[in-house]
C-alpha atoms as a PDB file:
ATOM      1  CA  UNK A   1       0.000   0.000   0.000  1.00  0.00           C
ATOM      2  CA  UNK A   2       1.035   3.498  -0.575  1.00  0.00           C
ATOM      3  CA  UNK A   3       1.054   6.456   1.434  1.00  0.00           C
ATOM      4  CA  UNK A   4      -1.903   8.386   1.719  1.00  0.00           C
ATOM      5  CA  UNK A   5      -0.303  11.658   0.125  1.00  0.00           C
ATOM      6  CA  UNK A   6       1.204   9.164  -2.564  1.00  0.00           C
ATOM      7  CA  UNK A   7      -1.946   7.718  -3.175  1.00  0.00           C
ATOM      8  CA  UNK A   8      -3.959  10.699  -3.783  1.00  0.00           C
ATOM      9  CA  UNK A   9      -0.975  12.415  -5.976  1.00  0.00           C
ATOM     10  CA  UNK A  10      -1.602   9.271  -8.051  1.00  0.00           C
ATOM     11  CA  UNK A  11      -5.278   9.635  -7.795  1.00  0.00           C
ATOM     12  CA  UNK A  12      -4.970  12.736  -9.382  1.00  0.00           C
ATOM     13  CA  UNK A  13      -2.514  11.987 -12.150  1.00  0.00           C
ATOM     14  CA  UNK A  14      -4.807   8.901 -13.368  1.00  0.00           C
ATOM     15  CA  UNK A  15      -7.465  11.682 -13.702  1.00  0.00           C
ATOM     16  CA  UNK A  16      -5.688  14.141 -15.372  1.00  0.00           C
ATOM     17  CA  UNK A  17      -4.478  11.616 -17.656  1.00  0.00           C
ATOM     18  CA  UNK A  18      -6.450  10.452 -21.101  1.00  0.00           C
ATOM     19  CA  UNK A  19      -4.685   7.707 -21.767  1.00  0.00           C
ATOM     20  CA  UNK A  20      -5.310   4.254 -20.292  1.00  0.00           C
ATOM     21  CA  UNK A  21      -2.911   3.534 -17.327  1.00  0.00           C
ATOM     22  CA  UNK A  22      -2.594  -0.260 -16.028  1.00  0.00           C
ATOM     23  CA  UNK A  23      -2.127  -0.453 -12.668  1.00  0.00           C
ATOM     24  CA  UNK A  24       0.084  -3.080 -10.975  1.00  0.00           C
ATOM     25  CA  UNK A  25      -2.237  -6.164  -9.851  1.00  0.00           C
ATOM     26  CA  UNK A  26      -1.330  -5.572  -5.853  1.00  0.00           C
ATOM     27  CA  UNK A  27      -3.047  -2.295  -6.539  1.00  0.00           C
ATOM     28  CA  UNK A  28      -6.242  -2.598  -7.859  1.00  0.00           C
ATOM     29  CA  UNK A  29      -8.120  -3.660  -4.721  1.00  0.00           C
ATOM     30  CA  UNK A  30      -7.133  -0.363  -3.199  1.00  0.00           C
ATOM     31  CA  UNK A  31      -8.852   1.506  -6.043  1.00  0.00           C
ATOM     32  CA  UNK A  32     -12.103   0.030  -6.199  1.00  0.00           C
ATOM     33  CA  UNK A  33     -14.940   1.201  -4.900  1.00  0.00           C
ATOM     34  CA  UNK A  34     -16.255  -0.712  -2.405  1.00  0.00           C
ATOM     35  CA  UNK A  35     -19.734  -2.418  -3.074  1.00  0.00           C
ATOM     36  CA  UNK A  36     -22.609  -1.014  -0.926  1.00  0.00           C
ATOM     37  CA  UNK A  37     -23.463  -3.243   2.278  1.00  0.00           C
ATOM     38  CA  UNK A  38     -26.274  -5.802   1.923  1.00  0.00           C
ATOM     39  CA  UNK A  39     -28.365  -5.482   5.079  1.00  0.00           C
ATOM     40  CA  UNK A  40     -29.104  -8.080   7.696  1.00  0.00           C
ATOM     41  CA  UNK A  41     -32.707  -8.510   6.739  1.00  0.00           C
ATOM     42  CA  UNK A  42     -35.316  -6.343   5.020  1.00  0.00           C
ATOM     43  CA  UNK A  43     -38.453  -7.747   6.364  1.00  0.00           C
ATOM     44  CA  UNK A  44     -40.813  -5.668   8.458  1.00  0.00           C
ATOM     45  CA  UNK A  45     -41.404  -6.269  12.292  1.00  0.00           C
ATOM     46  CA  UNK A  46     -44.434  -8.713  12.788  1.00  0.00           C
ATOM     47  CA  UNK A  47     -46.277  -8.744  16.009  1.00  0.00           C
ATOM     48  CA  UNK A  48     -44.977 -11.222  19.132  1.00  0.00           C
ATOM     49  CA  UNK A  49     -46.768 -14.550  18.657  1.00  0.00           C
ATOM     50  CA  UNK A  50     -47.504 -14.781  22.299  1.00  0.00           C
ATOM     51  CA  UNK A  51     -48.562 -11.491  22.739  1.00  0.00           C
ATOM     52  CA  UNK A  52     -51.727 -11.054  19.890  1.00  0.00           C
ATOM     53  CA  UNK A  53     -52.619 -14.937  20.802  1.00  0.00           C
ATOM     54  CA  UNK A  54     -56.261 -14.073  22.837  1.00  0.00           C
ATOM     55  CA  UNK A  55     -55.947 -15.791  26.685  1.00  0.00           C
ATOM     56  CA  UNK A  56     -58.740 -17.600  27.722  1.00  0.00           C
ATOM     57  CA  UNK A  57     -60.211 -17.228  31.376  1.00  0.00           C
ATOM     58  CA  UNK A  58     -62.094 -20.636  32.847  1.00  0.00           C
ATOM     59  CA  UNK A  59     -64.903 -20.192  34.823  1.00  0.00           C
ATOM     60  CA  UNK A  60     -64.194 -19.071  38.063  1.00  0.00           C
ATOM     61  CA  UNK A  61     -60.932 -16.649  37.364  1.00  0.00           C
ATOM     62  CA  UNK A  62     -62.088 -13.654  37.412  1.00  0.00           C
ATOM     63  CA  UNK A  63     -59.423 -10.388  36.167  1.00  0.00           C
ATOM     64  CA  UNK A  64     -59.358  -7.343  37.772  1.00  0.00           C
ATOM     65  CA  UNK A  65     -57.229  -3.909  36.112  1.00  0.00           C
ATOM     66  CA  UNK A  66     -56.834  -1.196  38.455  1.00  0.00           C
ATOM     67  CA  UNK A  67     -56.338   2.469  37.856  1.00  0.00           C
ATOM     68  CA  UNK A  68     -52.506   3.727  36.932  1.00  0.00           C
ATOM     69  CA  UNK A  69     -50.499   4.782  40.261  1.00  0.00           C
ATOM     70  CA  UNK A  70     -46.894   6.153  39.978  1.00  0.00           C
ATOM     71  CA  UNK A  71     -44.655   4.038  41.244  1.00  0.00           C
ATOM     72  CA  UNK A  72     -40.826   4.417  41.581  1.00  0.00           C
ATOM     73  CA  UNK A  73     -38.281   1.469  39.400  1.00  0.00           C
ATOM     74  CA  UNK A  74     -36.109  -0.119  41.076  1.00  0.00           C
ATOM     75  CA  UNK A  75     -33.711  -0.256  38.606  1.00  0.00           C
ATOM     76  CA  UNK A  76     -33.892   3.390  36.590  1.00  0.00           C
ATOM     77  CA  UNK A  77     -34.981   4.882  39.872  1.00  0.00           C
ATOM     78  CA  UNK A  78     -37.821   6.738  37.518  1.00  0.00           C
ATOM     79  CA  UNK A  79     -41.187   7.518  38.486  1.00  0.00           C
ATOM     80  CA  UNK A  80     -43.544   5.467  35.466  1.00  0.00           C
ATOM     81  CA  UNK A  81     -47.229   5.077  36.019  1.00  0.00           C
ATOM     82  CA  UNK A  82     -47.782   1.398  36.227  1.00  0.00           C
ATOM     83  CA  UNK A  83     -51.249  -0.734  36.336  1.00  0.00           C
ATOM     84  CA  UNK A  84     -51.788  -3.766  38.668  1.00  0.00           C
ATOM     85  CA  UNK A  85     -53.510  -6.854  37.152  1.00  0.00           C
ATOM     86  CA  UNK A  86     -55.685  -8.574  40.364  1.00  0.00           C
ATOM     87  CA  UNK A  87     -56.295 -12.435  39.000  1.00  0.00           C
ATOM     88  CA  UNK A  88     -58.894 -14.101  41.537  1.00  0.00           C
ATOM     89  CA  UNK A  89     -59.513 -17.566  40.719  1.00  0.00           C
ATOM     90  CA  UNK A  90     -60.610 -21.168  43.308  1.00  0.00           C
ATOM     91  CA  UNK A  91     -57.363 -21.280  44.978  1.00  0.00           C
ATOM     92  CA  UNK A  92     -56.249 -17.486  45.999  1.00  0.00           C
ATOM     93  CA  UNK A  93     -55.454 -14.382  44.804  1.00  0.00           C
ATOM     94  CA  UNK A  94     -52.151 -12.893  42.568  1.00  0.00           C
ATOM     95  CA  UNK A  95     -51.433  -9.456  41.650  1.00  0.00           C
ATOM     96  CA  UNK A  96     -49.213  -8.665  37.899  1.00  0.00           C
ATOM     97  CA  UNK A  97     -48.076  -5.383  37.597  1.00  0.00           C
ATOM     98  CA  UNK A  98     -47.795  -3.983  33.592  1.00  0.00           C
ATOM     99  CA  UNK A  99     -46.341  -1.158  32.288  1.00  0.00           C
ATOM    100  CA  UNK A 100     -48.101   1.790  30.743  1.00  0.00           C
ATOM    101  CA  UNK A 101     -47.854   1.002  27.145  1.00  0.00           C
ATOM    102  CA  UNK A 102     -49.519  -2.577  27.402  1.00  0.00           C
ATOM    103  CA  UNK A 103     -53.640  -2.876  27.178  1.00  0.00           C
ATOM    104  CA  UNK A 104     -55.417  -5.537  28.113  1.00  0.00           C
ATOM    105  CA  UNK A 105     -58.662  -6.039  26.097  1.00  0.00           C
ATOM    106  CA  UNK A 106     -61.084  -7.666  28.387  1.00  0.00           C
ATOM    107  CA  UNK A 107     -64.357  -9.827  27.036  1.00  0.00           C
ATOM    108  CA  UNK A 108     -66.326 -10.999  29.693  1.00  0.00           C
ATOM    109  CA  UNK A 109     -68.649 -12.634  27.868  1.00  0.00           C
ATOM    110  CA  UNK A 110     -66.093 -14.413  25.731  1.00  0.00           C
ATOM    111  CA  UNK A 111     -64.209 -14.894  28.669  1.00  0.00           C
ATOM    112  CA  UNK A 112     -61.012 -13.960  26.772  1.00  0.00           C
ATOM    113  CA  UNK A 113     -58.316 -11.601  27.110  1.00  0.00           C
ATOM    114  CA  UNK A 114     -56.101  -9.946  24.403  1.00  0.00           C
ATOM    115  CA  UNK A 115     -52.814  -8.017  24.932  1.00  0.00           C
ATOM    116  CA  UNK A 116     -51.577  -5.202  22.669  1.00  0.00           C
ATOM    117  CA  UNK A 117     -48.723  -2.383  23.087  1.00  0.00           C
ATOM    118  CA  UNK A 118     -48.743   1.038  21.329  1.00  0.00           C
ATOM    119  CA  UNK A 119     -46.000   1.295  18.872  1.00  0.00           C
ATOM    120  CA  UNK A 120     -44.538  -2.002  17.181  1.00  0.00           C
ATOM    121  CA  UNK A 121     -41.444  -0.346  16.673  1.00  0.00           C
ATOM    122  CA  UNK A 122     -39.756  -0.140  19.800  1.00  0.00           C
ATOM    123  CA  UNK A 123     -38.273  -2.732  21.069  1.00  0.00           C
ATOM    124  CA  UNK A 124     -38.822  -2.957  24.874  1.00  0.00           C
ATOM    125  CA  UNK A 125     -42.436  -2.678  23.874  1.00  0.00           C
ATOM    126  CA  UNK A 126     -42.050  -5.641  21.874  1.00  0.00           C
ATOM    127  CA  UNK A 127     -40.271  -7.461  24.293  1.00  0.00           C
ATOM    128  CA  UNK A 128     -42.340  -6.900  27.043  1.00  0.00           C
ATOM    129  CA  UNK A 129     -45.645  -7.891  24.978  1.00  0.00           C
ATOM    130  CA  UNK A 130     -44.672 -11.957  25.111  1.00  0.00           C
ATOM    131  CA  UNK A 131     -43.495 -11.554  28.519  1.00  0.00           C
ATOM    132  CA  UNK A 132     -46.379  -9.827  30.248  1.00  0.00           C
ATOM    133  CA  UNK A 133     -48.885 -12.299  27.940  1.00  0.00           C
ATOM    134  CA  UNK A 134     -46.755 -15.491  29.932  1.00  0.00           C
ATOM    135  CA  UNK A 135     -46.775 -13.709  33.331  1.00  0.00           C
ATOM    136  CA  UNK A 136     -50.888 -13.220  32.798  1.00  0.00           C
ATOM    137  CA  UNK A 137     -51.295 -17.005  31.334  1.00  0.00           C
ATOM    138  CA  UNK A 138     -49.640 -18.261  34.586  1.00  0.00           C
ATOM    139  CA  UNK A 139     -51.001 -16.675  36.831  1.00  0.00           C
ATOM    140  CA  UNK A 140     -54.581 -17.557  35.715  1.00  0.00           C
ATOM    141  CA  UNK A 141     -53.321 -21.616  35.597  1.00  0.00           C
ATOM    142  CA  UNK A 142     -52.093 -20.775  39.085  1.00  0.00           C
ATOM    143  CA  UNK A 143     -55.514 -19.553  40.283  1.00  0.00           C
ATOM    144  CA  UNK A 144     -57.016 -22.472  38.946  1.00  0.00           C
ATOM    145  CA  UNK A 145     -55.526 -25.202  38.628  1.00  0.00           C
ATOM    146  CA  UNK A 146     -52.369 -24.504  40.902  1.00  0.00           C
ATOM    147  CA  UNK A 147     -48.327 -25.453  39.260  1.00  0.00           C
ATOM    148  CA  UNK A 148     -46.414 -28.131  40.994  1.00  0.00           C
ATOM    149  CA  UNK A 149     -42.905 -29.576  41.021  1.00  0.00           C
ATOM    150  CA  UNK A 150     -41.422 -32.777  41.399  1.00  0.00           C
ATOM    151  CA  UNK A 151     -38.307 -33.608  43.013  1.00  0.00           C
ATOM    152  CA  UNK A 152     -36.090 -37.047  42.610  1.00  0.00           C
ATOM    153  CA  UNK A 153     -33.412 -38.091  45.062  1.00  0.00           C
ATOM    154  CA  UNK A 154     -30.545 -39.856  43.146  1.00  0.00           C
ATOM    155  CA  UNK A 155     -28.215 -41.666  45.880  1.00  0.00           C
ATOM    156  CA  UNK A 156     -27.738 -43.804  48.206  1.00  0.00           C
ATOM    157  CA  UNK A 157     -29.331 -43.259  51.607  1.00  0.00           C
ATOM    158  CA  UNK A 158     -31.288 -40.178  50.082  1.00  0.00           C
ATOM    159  CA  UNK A 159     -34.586 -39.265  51.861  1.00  0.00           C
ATOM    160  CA  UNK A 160     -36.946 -36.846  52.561  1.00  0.00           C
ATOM    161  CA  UNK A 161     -39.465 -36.022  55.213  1.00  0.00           C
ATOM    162  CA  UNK A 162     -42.015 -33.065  55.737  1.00  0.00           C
ATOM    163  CA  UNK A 163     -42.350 -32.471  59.337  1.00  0.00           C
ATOM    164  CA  UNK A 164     -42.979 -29.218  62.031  1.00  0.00           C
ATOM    165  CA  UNK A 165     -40.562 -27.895  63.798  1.00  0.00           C
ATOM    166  CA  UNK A 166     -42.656 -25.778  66.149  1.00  0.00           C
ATOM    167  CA  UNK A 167     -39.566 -23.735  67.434  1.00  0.00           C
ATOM    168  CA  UNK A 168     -38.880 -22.495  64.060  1.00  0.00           C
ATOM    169  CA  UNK A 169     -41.679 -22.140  62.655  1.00  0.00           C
ATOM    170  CA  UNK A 170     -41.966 -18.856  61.556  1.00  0.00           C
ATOM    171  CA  UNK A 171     -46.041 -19.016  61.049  1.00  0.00           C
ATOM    172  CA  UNK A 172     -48.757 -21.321  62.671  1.00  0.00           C
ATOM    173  CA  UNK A 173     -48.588 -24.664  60.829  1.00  0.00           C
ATOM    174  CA  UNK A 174     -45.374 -23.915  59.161  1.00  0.00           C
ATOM    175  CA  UNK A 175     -43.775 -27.296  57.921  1.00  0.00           C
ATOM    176  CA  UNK A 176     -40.333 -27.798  56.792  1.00  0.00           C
ATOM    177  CA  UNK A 177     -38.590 -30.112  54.151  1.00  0.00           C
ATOM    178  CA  UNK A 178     -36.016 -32.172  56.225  1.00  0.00           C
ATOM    179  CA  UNK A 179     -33.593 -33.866  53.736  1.00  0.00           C
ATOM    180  CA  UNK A 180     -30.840 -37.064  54.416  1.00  0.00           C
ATOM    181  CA  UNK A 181     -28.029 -36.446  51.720  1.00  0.00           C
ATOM    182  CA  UNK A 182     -24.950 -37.711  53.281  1.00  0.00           C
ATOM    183  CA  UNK A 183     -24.209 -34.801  55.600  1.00  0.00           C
ATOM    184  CA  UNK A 184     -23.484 -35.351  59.062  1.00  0.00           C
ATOM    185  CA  UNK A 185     -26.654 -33.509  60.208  1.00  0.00           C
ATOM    186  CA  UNK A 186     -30.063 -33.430  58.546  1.00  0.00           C
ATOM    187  CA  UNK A 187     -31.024 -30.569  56.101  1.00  0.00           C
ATOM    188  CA  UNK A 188     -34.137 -28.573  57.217  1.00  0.00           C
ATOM    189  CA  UNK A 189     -35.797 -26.074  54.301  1.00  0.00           C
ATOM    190  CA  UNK A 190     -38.676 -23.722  55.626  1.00  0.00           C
ATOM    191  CA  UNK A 191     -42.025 -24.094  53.335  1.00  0.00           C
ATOM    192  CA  UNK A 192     -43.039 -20.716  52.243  1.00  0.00           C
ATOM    193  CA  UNK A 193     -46.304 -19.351  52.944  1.00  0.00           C
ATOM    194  CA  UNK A 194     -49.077 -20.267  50.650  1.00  0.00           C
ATOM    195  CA  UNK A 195     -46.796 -23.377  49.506  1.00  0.00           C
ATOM    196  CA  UNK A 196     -47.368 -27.003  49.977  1.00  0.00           C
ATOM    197  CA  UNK A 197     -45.115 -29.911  50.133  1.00  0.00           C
ATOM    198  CA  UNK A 198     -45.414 -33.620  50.953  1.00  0.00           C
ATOM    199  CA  UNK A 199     -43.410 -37.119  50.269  1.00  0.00           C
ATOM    200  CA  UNK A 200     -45.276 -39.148  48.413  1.00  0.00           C
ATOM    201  CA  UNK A 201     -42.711 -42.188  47.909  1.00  0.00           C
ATOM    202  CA  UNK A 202     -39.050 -41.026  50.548  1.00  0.00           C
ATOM    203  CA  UNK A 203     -37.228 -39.875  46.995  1.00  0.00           C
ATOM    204  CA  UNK A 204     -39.827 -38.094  46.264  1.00  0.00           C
ATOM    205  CA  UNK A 205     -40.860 -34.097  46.923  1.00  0.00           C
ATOM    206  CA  UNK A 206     -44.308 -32.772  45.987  1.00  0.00           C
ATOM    207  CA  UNK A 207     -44.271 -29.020  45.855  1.00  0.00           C
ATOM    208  CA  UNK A 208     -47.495 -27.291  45.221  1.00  0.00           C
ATOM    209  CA  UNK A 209     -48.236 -23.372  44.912  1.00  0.00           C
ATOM    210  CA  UNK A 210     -50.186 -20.911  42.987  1.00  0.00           C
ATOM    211  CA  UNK A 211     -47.100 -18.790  42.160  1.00  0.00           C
ATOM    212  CA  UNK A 212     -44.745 -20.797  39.321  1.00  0.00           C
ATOM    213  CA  UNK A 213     -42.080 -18.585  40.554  1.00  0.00           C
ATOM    214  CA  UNK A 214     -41.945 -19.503  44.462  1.00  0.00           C
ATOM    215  CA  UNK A 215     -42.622 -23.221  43.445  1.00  0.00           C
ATOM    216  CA  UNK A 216     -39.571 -22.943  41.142  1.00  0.00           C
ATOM    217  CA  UNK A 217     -37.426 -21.084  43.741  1.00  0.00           C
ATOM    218  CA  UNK A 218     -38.143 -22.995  46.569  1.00  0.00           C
ATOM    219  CA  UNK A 219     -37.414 -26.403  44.703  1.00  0.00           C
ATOM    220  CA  UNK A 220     -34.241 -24.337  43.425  1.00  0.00           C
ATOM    221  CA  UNK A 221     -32.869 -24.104  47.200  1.00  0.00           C
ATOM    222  CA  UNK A 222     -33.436 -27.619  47.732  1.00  0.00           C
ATOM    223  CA  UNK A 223     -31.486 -28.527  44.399  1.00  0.00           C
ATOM    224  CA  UNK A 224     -28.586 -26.689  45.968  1.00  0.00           C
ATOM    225  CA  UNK A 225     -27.809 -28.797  48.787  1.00  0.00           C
ATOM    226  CA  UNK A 226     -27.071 -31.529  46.173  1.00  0.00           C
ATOM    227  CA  UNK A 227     -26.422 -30.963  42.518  1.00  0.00           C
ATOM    228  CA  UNK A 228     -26.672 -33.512  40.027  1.00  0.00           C
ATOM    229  CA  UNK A 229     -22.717 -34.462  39.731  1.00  0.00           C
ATOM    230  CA  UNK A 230     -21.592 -35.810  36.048  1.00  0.00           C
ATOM    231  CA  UNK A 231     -20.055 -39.134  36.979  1.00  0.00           C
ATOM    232  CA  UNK A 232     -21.883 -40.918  39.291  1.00  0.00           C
ATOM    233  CA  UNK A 233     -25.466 -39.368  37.996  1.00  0.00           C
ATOM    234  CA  UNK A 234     -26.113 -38.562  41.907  1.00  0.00           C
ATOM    235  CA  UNK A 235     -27.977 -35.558  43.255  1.00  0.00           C
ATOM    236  CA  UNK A 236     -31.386 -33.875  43.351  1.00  0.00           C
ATOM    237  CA  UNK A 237     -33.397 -33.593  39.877  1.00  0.00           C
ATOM    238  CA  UNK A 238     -35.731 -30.967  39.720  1.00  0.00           C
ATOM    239  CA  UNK A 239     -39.282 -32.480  37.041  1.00  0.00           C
ATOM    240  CA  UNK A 240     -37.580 -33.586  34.172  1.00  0.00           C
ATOM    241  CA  UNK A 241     -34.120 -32.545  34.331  1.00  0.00           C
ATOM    242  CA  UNK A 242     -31.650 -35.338  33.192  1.00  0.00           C
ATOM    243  CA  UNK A 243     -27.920 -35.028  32.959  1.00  0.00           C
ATOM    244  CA  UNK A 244     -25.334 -36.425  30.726  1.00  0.00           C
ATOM    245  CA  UNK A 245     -22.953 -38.600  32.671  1.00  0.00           C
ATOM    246  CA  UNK A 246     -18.935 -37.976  31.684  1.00  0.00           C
ATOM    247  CA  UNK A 247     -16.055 -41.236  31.940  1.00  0.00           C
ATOM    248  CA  UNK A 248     -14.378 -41.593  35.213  1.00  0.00           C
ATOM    249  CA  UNK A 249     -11.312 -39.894  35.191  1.00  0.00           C
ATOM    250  CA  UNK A 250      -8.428 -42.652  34.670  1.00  0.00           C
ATOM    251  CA  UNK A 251      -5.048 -41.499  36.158  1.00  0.00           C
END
C-alpha cells in the first residue's frame, strides 16, 4: 500500500491523464470502490406470537385492572405510572403489575383476554408484549388449577421427610422439608407461605403453589444442597431434568 499523500498524488494523475494507465495487480483492490453493504434482513417487524394470541379465562378466574399509580423502578430509579392486574380464581389471589404502554382487552362474555402495546417499533415494547402475555397465562393456571414440582433423590441413603418444627416455625402450621443427603446432620428447608409440600414415595418431593415462581425457587434451594454431579449421575433432579454422565477420570 502506498502512502496516503502518494496515493492521492496518483489519484490525481490517473485523472488528469487520457490515456489508459494499467495499474500493478497488488493495486487494484485499493482503487475500487467498495460495493454497498447488503443489510441483515429487510423484512418488516411482525407482532410477538404470544402477545396477539387471545388468553382464555375458565370459569371461576375472574381479572381485575386497576387504575394507573406512579410508582418508583427499582432499577432506573424513575417515576412510570404502572397498572396492577388482580387475578382471583378457586385457589387465591395474585397481583401482575404492567407497564403503561400494554392494554389488556377484556371480554367478559367471551371470557377472553387480548394483549396489545402502542407502537410495534420499539423494542422494549415488543419485548415486554410476550413476557407480560406469559406472566398473565400463569397466573390464571395458578388460580385455577395450581403449578407443581417434582423432586427425585438420586443416591444412596437419600430421603426426605415433611415435618414441624414448632420452634422455628416462623407461622402457625409452618412445615419444613427435612432432607438425608450424606451430611453429618439433617437438612431442614422452611415451606413458604401459601406453599405445599409432601413425600409421596421417601425420593420423592411434591411441591405445590399458585405462584410458578416460588414453586420454582423454593425447589431451586433444595437442588442446591445436592447438585446432580456428572459421573456418578447422583444428586437432586428438579421435574424432568436429566444429565449427561462424563467417563471416570483414569489417572
Amino acid at each position: 500500500m502506498l502512502a496516503p499523500s502518494r496515493g492521492k498524488v496518483l489519484e490525481r494523475a490517473l485523472a488528469g491523464t487520457n490515456a489508459s494507465v494499467t495499474l500493478p495487480a497488488f493495486l487494484v483492490p485499493a482503487f475500487q470502490t467498495a460495493a454497498p453493504r447488503r443489510q441483515f434482513s429487510n423484512t418488516s417487524n411482525r407482532p410477538s406470537k404470544l402477545g396477539r394470541t387471545p388468553i382464555s379465562i375458565p370459569p371461576g378466574v375472574e381479572l381485575t385492572i386497576g387504575e394507573p399509580r406512579v410508582k418508583r423502578d427499582m432499577t432506573t430509579y424513575l417515576k412510570i405510572p404502572k397498572r396492577t392486574v388482580t387475578v382471583t380464581g378457586p385457589l387465591g389471589k395474585l397481583d401482575l403489575e404492567i407497564p403503561p404502554y400494554l392494554n389488556i382487552n377484556h371480554d367478559k362474555e367471551s371470557r377472553r383476554a387480548v394483549l396489545s402495546i402502542e407502537n410495534n417499533e420499539v423494542k422494549q415494547q415488543m419485548e415486554m408484549w410476550g413476557t407480560t402475555w406469559a406472566y398473565l397465562n400463569r397466573h390464571i393456571i395458578g388460580v385455577s388449577e395450581g403449578h407443581t414440582a417434582i423432586l427425585r433423590l438420586v443416591g444412596v441413603g437419600y430421603r426426605a421427610t415433611v415435618e414441624e418444627r414448632p420452634k422455628k416455625a416462623q407461622y402457625p402450621g409452618q412445615k419444613f422439608v427435612c432432607l438425608k443427603l450424606g451430611f453429618t446432620h439433617p437438612v431442614e428447608e422452611p415451606v413458604p407461605f401459601g406453599m405445599k409440600a409432601s413425600t409421596p414415595q421417601p425420593t420423592r418431593i411434591l411441591l405445590e403453589g399458585i405462584n410458578r415462581e416460588e414453586v420454582m425457587s423454593f425447589a431451586a434451594r433444595i437442588r442446591r444442597w445436592r447438585r446432580p454431579e456428572p459421573y456418578k449421575g447422583k444428586g437432586i433432579f428438579v421435574n424432568d431434568e436429566t444429565i449427561k454422565l462424563k467417563q471416570k477420570k483414569i489417572k
